[in-house]
N, C-alpha and C. Protein backbone atom coordinates (compact mmCIF):
# COMPACT_ATOMS: atom_id res chain seq x y z
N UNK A 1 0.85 -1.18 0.00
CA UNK A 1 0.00 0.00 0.00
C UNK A 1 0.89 1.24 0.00
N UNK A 2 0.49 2.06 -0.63
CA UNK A 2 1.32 3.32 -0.47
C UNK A 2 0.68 4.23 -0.11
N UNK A 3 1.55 5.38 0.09
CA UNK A 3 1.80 5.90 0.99
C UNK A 3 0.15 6.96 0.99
N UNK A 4 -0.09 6.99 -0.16
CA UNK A 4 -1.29 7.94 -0.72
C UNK A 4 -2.11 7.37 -0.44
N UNK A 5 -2.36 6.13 -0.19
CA UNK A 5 -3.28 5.00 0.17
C UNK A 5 -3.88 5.11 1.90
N UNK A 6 -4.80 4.96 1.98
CA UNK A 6 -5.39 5.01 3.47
C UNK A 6 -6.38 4.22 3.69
N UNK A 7 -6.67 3.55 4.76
CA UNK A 7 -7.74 2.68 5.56
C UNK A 7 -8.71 3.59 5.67
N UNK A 8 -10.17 3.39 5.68
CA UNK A 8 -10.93 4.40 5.97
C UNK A 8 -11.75 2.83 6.72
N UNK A 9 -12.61 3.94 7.84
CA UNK A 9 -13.75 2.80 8.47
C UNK A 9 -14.20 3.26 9.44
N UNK A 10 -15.37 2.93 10.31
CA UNK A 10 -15.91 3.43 11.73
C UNK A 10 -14.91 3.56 12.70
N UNK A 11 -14.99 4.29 13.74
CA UNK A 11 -14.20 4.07 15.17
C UNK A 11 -14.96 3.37 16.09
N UNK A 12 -15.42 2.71 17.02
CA UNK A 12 -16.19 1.98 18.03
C UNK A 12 -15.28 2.45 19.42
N UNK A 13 -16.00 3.00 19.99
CA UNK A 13 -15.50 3.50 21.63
C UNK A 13 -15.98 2.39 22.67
N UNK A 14 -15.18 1.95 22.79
CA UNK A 14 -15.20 0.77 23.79
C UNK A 14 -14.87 0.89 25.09
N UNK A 15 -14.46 2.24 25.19
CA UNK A 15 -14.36 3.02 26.51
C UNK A 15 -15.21 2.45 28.10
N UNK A 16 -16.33 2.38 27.45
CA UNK A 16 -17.83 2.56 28.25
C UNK A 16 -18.40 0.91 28.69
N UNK A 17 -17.55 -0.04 27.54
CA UNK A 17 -18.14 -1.13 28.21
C UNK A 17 -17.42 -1.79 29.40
N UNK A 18 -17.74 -2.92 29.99
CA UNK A 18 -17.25 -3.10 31.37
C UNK A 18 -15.55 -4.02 30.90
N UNK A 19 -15.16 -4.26 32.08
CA UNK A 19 -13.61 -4.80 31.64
C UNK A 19 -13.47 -6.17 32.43
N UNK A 20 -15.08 -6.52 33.08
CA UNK A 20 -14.85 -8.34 33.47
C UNK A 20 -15.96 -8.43 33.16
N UNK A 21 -16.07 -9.54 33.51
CA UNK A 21 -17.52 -10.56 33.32
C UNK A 21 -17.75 -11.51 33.84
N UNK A 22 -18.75 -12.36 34.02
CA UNK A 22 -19.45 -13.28 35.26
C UNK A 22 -19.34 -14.31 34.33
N UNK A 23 -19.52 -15.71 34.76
CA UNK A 23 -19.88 -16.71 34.23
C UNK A 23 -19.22 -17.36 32.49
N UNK A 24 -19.84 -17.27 31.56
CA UNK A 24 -18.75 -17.77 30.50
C UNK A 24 -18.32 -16.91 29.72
N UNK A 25 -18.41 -15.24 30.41
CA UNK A 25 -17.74 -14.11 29.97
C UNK A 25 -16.77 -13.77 30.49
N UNK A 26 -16.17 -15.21 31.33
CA UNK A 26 -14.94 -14.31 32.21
C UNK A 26 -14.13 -15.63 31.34
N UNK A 27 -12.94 -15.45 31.63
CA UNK A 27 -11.54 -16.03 31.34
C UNK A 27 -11.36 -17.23 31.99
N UNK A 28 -11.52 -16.35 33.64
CA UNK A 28 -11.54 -16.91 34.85
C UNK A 28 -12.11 -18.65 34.80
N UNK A 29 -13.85 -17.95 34.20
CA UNK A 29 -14.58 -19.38 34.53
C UNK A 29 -14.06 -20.30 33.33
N UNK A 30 -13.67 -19.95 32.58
CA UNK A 30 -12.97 -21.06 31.45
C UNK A 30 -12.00 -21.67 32.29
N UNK A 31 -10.93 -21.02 32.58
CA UNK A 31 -9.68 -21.71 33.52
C UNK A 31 -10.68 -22.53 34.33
N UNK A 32 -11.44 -21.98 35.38
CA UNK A 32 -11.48 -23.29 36.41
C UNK A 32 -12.37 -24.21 35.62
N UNK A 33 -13.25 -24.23 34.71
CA UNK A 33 -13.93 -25.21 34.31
C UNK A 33 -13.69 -26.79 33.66
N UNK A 34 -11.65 -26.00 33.01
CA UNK A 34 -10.58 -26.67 32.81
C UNK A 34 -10.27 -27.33 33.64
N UNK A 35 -9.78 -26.64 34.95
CA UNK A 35 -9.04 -27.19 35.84
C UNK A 35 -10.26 -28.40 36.36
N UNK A 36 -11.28 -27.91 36.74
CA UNK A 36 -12.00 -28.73 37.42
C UNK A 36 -12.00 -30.31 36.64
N UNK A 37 -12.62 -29.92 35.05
CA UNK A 37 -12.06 -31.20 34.24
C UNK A 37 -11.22 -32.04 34.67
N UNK A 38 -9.68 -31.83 34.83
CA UNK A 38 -8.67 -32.24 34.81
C UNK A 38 -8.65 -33.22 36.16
N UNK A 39 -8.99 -32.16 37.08
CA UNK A 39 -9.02 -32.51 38.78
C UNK A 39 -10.32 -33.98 38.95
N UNK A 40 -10.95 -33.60 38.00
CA UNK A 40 -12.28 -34.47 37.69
C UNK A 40 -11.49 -36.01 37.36
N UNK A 41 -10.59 -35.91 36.49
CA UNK A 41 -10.41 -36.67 35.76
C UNK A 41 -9.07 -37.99 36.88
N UNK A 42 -8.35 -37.06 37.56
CA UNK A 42 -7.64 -37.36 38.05
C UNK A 42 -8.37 -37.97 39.64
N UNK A 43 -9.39 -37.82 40.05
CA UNK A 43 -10.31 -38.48 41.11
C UNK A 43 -10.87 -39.65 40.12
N UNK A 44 -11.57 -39.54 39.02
CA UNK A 44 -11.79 -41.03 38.52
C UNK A 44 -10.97 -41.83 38.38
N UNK A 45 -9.46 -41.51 37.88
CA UNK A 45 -8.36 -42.50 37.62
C UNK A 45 -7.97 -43.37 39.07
N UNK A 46 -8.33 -42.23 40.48
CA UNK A 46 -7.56 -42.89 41.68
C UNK A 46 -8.87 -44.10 42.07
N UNK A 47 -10.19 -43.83 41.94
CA UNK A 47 -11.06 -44.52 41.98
C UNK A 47 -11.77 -46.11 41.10
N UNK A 48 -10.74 -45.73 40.03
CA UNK A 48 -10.82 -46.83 38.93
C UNK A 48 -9.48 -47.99 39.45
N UNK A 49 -8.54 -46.99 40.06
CA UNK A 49 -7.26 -47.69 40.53
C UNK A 49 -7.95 -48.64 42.09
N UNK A 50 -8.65 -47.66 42.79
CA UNK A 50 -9.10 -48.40 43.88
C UNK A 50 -9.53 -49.86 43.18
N UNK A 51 -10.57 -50.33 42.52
CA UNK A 51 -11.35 -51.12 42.46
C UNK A 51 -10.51 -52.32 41.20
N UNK A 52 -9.59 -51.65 40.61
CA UNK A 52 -8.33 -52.83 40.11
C UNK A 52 -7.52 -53.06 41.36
N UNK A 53 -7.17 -52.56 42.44
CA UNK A 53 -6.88 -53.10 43.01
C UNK A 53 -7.82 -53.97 44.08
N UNK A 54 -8.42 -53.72 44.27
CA UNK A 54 -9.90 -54.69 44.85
C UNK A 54 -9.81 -56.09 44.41
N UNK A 55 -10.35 -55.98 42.47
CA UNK A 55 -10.24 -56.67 42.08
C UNK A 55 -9.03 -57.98 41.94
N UNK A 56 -7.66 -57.46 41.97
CA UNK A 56 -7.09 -58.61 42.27
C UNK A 56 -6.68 -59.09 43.35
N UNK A 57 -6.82 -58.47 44.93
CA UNK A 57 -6.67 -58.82 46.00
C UNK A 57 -7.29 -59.94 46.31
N UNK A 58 -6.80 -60.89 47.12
CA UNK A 58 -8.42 -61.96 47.54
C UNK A 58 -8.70 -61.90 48.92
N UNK A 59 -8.45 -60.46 49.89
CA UNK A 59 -9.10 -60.03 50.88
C UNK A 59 -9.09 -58.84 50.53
N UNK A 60 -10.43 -57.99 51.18
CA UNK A 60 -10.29 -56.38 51.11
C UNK A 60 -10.95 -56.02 52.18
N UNK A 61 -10.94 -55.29 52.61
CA UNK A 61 -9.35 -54.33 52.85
C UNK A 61 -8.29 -55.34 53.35
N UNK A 62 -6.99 -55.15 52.75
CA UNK A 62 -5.71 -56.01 52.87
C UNK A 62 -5.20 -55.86 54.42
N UNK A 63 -5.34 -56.65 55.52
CA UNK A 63 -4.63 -56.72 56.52
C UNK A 63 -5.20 -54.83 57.29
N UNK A 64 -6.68 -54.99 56.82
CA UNK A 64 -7.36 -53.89 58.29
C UNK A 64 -8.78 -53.98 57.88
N UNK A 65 -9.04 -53.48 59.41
CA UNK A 65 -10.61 -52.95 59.39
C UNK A 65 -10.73 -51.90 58.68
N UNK A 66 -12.06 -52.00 57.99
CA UNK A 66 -12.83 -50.89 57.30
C UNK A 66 -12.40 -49.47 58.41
N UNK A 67 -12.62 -47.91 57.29
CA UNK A 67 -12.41 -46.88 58.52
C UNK A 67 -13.22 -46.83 59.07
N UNK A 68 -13.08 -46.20 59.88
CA UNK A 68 -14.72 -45.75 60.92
C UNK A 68 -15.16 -44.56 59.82
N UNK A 69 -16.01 -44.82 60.37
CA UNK A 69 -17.59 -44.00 59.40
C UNK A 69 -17.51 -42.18 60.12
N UNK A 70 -17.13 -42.22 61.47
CA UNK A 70 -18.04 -41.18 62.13
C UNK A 70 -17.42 -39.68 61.93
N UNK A 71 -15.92 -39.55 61.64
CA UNK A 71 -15.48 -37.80 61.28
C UNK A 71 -15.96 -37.45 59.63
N UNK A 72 -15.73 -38.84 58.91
CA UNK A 72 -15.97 -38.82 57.77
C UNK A 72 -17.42 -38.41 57.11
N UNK A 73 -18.37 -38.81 57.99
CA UNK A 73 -19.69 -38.84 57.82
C UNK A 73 -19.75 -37.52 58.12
N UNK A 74 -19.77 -37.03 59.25
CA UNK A 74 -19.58 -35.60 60.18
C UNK A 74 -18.95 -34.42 59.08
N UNK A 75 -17.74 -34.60 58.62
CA UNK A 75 -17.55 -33.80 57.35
C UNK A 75 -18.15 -33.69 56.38
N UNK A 76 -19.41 -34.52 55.70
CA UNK A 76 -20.01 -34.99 54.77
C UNK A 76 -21.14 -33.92 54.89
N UNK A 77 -21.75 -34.20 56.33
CA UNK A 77 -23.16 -33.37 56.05
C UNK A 77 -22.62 -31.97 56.36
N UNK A 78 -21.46 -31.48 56.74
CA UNK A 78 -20.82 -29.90 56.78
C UNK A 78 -20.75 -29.69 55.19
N UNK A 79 -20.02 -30.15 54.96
CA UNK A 79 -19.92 -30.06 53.24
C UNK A 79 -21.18 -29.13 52.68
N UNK A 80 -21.91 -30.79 52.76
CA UNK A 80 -23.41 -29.99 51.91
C UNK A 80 -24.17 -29.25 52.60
N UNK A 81 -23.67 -28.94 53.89
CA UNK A 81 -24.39 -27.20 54.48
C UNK A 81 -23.46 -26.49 54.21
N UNK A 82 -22.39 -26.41 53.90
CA UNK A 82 -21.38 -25.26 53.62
C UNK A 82 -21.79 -24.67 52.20
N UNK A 83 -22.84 -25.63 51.06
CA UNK A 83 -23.14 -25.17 50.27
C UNK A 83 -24.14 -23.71 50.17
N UNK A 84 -24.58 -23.80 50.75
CA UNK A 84 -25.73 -22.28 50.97
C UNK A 84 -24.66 -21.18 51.51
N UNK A 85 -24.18 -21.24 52.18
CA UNK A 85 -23.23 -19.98 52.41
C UNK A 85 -22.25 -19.80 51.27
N UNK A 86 -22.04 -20.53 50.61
CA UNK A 86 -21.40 -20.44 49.30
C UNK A 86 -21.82 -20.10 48.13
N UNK A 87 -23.39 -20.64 48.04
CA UNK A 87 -24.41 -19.66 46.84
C UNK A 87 -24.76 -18.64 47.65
N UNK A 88 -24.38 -18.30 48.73
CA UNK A 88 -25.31 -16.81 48.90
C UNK A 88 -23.88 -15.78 48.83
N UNK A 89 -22.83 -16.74 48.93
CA UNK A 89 -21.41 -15.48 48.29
C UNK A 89 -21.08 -15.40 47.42
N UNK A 90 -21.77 -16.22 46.33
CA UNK A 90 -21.58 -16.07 44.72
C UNK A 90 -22.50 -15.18 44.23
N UNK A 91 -23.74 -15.43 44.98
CA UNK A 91 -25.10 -14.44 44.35
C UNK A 91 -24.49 -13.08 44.85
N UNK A 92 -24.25 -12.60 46.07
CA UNK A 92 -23.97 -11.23 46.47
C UNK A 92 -22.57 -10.91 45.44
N UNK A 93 -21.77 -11.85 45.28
CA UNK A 93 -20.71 -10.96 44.80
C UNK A 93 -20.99 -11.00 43.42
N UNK A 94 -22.18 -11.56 42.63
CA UNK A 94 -22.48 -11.04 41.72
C UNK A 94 -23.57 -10.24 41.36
N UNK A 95 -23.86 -9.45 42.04
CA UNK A 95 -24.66 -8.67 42.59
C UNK A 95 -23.71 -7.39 43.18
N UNK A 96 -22.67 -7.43 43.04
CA UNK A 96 -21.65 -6.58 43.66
C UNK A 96 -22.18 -6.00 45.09
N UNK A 97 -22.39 -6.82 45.95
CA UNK A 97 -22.60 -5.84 47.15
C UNK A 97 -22.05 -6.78 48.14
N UNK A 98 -20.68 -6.02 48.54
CA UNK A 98 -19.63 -6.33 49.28
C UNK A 98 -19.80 -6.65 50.42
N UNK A 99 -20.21 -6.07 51.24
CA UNK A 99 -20.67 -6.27 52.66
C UNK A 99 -20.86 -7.41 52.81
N UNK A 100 -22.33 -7.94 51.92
CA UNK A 100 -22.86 -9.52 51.96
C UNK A 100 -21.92 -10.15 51.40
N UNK A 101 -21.42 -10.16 50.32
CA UNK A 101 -20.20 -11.20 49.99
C UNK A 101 -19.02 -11.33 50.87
N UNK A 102 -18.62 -10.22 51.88
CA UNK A 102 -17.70 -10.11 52.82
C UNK A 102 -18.39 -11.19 54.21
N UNK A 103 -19.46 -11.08 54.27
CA UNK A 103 -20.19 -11.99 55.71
C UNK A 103 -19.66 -13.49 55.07
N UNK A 104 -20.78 -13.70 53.80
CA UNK A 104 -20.56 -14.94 53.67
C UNK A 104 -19.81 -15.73 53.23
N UNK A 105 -18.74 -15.37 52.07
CA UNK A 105 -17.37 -15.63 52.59
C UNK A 105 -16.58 -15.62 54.05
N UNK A 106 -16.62 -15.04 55.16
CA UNK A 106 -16.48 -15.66 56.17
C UNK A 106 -16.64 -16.59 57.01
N UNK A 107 -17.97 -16.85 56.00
CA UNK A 107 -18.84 -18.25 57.14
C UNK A 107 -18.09 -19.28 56.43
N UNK A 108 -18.15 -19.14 54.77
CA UNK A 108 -17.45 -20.38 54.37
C UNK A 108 -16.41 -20.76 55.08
N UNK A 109 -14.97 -19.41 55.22
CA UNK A 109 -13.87 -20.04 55.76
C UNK A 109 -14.10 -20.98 57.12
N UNK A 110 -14.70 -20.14 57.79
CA UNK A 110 -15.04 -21.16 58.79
C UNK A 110 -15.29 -22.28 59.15
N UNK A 111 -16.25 -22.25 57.77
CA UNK A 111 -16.76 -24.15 57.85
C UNK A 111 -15.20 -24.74 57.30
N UNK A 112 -14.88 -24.24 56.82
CA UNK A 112 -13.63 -24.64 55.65
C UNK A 112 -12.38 -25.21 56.45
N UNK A 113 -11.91 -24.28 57.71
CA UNK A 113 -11.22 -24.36 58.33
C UNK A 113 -11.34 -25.61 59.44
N UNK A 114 -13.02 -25.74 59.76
CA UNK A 114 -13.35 -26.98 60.21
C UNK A 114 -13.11 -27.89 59.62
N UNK A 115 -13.44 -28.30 58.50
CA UNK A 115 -13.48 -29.16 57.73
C UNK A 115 -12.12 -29.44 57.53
N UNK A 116 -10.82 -28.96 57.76
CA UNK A 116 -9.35 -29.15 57.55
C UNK A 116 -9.06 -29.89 59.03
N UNK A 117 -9.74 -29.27 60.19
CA UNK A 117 -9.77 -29.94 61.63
C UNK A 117 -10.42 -31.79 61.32
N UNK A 118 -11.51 -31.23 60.54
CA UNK A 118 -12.25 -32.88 60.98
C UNK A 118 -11.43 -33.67 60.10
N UNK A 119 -10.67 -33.30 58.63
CA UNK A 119 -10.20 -33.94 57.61
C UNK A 119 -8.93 -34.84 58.35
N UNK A 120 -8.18 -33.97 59.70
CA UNK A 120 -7.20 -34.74 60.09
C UNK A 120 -7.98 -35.81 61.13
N UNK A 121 -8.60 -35.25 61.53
CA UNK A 121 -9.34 -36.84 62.35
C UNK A 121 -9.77 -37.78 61.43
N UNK A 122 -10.21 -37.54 60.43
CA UNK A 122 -10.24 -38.65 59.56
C UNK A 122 -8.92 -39.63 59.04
N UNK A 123 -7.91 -38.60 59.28
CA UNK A 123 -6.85 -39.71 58.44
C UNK A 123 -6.69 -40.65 59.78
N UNK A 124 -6.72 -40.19 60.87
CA UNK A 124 -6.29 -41.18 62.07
C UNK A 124 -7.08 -42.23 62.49
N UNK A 125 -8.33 -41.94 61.45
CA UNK A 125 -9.28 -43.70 61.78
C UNK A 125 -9.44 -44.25 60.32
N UNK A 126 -8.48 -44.17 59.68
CA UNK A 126 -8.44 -45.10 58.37
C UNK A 126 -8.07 -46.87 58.68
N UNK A 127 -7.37 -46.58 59.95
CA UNK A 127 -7.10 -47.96 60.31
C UNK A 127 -6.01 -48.67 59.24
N UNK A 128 -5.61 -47.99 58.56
CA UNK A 128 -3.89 -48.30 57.80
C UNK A 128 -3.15 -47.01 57.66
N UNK A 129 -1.92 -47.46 57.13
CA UNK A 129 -1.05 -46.56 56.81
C UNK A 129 -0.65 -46.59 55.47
N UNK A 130 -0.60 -45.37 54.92
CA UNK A 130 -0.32 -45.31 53.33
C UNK A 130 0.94 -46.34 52.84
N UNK A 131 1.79 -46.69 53.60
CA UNK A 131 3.30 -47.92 53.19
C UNK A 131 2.77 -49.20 53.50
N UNK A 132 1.38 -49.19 54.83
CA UNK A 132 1.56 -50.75 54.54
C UNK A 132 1.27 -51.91 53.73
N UNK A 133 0.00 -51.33 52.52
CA UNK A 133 -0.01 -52.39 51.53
C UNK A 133 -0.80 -51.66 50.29
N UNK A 134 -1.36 -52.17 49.47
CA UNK A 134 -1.94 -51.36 48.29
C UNK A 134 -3.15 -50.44 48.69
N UNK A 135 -4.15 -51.76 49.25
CA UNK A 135 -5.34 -51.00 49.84
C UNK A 135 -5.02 -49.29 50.74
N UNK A 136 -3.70 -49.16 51.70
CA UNK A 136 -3.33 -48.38 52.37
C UNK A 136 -3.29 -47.31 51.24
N UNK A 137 -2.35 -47.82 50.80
CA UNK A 137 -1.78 -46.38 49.55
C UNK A 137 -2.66 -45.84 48.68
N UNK A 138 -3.81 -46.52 48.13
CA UNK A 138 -5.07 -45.90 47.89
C UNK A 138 -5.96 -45.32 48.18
N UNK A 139 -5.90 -45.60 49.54
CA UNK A 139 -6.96 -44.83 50.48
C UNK A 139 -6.44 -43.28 50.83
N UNK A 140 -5.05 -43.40 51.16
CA UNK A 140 -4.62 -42.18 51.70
C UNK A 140 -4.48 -41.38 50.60
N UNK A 141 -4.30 -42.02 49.23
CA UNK A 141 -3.90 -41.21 48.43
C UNK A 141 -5.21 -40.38 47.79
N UNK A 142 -6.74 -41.14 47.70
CA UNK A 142 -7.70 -40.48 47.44
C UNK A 142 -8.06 -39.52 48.59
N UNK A 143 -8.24 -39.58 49.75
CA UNK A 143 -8.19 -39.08 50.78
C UNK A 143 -7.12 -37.67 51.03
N UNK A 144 -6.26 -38.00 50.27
CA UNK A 144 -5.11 -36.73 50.50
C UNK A 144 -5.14 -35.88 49.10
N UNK A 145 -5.53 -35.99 48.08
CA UNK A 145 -5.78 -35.69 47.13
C UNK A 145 -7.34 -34.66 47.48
N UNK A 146 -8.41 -35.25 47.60
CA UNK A 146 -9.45 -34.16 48.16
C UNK A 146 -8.96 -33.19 49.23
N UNK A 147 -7.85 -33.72 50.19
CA UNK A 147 -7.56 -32.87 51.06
C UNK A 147 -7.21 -31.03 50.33
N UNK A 148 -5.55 -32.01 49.70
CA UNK A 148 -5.35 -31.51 49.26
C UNK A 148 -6.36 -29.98 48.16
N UNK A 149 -7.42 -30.42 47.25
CA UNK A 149 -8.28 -29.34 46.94
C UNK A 149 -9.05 -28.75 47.83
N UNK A 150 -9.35 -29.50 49.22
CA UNK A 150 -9.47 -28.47 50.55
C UNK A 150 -8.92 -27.28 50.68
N UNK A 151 -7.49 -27.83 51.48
CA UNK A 151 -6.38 -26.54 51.61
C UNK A 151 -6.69 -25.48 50.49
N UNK A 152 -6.59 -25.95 49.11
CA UNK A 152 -5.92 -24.75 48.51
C UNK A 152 -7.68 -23.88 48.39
N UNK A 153 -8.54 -24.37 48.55
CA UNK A 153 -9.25 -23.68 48.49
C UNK A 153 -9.83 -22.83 49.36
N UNK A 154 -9.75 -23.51 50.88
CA UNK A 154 -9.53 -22.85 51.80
C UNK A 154 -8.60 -21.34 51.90
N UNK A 155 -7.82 -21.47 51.20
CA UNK A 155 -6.38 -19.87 51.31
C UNK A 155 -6.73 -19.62 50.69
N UNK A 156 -7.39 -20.15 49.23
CA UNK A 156 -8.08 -18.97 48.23
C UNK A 156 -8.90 -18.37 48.78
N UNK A 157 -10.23 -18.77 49.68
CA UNK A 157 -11.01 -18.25 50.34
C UNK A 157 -10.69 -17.24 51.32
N UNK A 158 -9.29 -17.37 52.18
CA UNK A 158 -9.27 -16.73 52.92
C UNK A 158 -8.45 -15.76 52.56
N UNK A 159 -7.76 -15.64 51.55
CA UNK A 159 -7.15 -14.20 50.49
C UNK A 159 -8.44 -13.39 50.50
N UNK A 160 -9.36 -13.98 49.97
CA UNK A 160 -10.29 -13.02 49.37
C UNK A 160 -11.15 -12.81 50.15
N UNK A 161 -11.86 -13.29 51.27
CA UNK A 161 -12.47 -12.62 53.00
C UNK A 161 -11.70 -11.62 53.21
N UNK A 162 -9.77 -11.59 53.65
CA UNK A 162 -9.37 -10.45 53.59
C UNK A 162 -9.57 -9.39 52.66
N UNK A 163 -9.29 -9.44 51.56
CA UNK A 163 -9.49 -8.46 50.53
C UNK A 163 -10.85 -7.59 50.63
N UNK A 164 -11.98 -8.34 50.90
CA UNK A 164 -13.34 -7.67 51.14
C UNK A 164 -13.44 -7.34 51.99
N UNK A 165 -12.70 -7.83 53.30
CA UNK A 165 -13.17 -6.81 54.52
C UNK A 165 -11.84 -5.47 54.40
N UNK A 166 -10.37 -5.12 53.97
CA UNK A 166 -10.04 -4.47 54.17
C UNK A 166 -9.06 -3.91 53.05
N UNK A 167 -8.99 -4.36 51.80
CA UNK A 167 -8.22 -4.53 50.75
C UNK A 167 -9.14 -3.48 49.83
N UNK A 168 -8.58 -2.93 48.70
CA UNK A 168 -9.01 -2.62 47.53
C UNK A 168 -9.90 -3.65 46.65
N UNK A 169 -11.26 -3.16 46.43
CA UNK A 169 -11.61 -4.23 45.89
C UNK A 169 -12.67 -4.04 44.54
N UNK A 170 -11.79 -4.21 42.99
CA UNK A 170 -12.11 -3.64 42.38
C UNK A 170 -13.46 -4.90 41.53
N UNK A 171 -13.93 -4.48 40.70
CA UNK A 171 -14.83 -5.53 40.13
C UNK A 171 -14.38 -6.73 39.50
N UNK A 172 -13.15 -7.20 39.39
CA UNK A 172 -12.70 -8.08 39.03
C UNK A 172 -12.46 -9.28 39.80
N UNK A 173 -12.19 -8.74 41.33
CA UNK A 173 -12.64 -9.16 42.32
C UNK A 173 -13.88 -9.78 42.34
N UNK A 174 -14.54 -9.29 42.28
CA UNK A 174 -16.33 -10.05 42.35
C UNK A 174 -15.96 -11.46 41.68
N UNK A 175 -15.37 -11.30 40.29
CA UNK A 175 -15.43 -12.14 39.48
C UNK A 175 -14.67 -13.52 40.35
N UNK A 176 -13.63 -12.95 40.82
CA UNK A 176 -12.96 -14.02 41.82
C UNK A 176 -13.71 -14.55 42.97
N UNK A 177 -14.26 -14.02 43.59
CA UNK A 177 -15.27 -14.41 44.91
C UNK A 177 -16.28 -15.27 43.79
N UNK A 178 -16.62 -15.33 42.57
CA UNK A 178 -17.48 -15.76 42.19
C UNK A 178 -16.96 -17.49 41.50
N UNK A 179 -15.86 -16.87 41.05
CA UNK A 179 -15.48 -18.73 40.39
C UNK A 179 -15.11 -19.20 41.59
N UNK A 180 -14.90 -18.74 42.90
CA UNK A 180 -14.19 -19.52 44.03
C UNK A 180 -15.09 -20.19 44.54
N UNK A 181 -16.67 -19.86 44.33
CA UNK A 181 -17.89 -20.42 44.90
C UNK A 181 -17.64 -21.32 43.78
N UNK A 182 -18.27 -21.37 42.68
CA UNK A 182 -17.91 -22.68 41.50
C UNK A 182 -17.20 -23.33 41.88
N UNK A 183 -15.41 -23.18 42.37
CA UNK A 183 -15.03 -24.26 42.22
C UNK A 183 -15.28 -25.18 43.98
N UNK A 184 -15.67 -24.65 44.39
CA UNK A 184 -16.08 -25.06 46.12
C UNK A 184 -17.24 -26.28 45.50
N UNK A 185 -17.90 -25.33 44.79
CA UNK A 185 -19.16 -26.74 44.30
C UNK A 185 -18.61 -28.10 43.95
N UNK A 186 -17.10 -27.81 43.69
CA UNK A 186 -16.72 -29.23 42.38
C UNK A 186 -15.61 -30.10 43.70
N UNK A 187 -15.37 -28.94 44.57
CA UNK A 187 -14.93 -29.63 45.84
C UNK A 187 -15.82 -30.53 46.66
N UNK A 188 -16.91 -30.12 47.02
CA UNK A 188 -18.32 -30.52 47.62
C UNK A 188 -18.82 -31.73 47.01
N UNK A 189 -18.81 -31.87 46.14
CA UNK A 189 -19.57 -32.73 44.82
C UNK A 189 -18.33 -34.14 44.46
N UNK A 190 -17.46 -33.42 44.53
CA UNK A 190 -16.48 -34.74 43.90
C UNK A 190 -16.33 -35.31 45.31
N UNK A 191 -16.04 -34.71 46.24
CA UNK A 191 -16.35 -35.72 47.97
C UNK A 191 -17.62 -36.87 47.72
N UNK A 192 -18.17 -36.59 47.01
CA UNK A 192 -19.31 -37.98 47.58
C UNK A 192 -19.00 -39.05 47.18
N UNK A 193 -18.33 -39.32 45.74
CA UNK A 193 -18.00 -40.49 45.38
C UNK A 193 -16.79 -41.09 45.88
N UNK A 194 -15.70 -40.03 46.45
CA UNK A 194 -14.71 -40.21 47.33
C UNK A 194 -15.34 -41.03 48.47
N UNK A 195 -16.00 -40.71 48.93
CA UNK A 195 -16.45 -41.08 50.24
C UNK A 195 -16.97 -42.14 49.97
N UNK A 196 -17.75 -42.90 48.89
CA UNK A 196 -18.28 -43.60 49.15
C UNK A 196 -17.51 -44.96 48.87
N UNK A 197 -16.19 -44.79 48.30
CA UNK A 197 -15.14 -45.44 48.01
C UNK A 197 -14.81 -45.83 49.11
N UNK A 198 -14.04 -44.68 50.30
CA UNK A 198 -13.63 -45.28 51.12
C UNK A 198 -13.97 -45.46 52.17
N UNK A 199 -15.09 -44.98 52.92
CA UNK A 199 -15.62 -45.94 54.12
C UNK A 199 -16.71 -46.72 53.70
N UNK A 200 -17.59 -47.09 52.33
CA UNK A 200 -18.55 -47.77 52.22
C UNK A 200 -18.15 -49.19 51.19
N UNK A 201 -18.03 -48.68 49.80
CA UNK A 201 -16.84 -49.74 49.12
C UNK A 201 -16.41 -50.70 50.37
N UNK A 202 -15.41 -50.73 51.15
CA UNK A 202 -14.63 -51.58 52.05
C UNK A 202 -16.04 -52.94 53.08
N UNK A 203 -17.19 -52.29 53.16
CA UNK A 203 -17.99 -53.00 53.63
C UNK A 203 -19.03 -53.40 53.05
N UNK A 204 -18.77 -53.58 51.64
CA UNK A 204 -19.88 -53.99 50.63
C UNK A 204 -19.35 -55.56 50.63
């Protein structure tokens, strides 16, 4: 093109529209919807592994009693009450009104932080140890694996309780208080089949 030559066309001021978005207008919810996939995928593989190993054992559980039922159970129905304080901090923070997303994000951590208390009483009535035989190393390892998306979701949670009660907190933020409720759901939800692996599976 030379130099005499010119582009001609509309301008569009894009000034005015917003700079996040909720749900499958954010970035955000693509990433975790990924991640969750993945995390998804990697709880079926440890659960498919449980039951090949089942399958060729010819006792199960190998050299122990089934776990006890009772922190495990106890974490179970916290779980699915921790869910309502978790849609009511996704709805407020998409709804942008801080205050309420600042309460109920707090309550979550709370339950959250419990739930890291009851998670270690659970490992201490598995009734094996992850070295002493296959059954062991499966259990702890599905078991430490949900933990594991505990914790980290737990400090995500509790970054962002701080941030709303005393931090700068711009609308992009919202967007974060908002996939953190999403991915809490996929925390909540992938526990049941966990669970039912390892204290129920063992006494079938």
């Amino acid at each position: 093109m030379s130099g005499n030559e010119r582009m001609t066309g509309e301008v569009i001021d894009v000034s005015s529209l917003p700079t996040y978005g909720f749900s499958h207008r954010s970035l955000m919810w693509w990433g975790t919807l990924g991640l969750m996939l993945i995390e998804g995928t990697v709880f079926a593989i440890g659960i498919m592994s449980y039951f090949y190993l089942r399958g060729l054992a010819p006792q199960w559980p190998i050299s122990a009693d089934p776990p006890g039922m009772a922190w495990g159970t106890v974490n179970t129905v916290l779980l699915a009450l921790s869910l309502l304080p978790n849609h009511l901090a996704k709805r407020a923070a998409e709804a942008r009104l801080r205050r309420r997303a600042a309460l109920w994000m707090f309550v979550c951590l709370i339950l959250a932080v419990a739930f890291l208390v009851l998670r270690a009483l659970e490992f201490t009535h598995l009734n094996v140890l992850w070295n002493e035989n296959a059954y062991g190393a499966v259990v702890w390892f599905l078991l430490g694996l949900h933990t594991t998306h505990l914790l980290t979701d737990t400090i995500d949670t509790g970054v962002l309780t701080v941030l709303l009660f005393t931090g700068p907190f711009d609308g992009r933020r919202y967007v974060d208080v908002s996939e953190n409720a999403m991915y809490w759901y996929f925390v909540v939800f992938s526990w049941i089949p966990v669970y039912a692996v390892i204290y129920l599976a063992p006494r079938l």
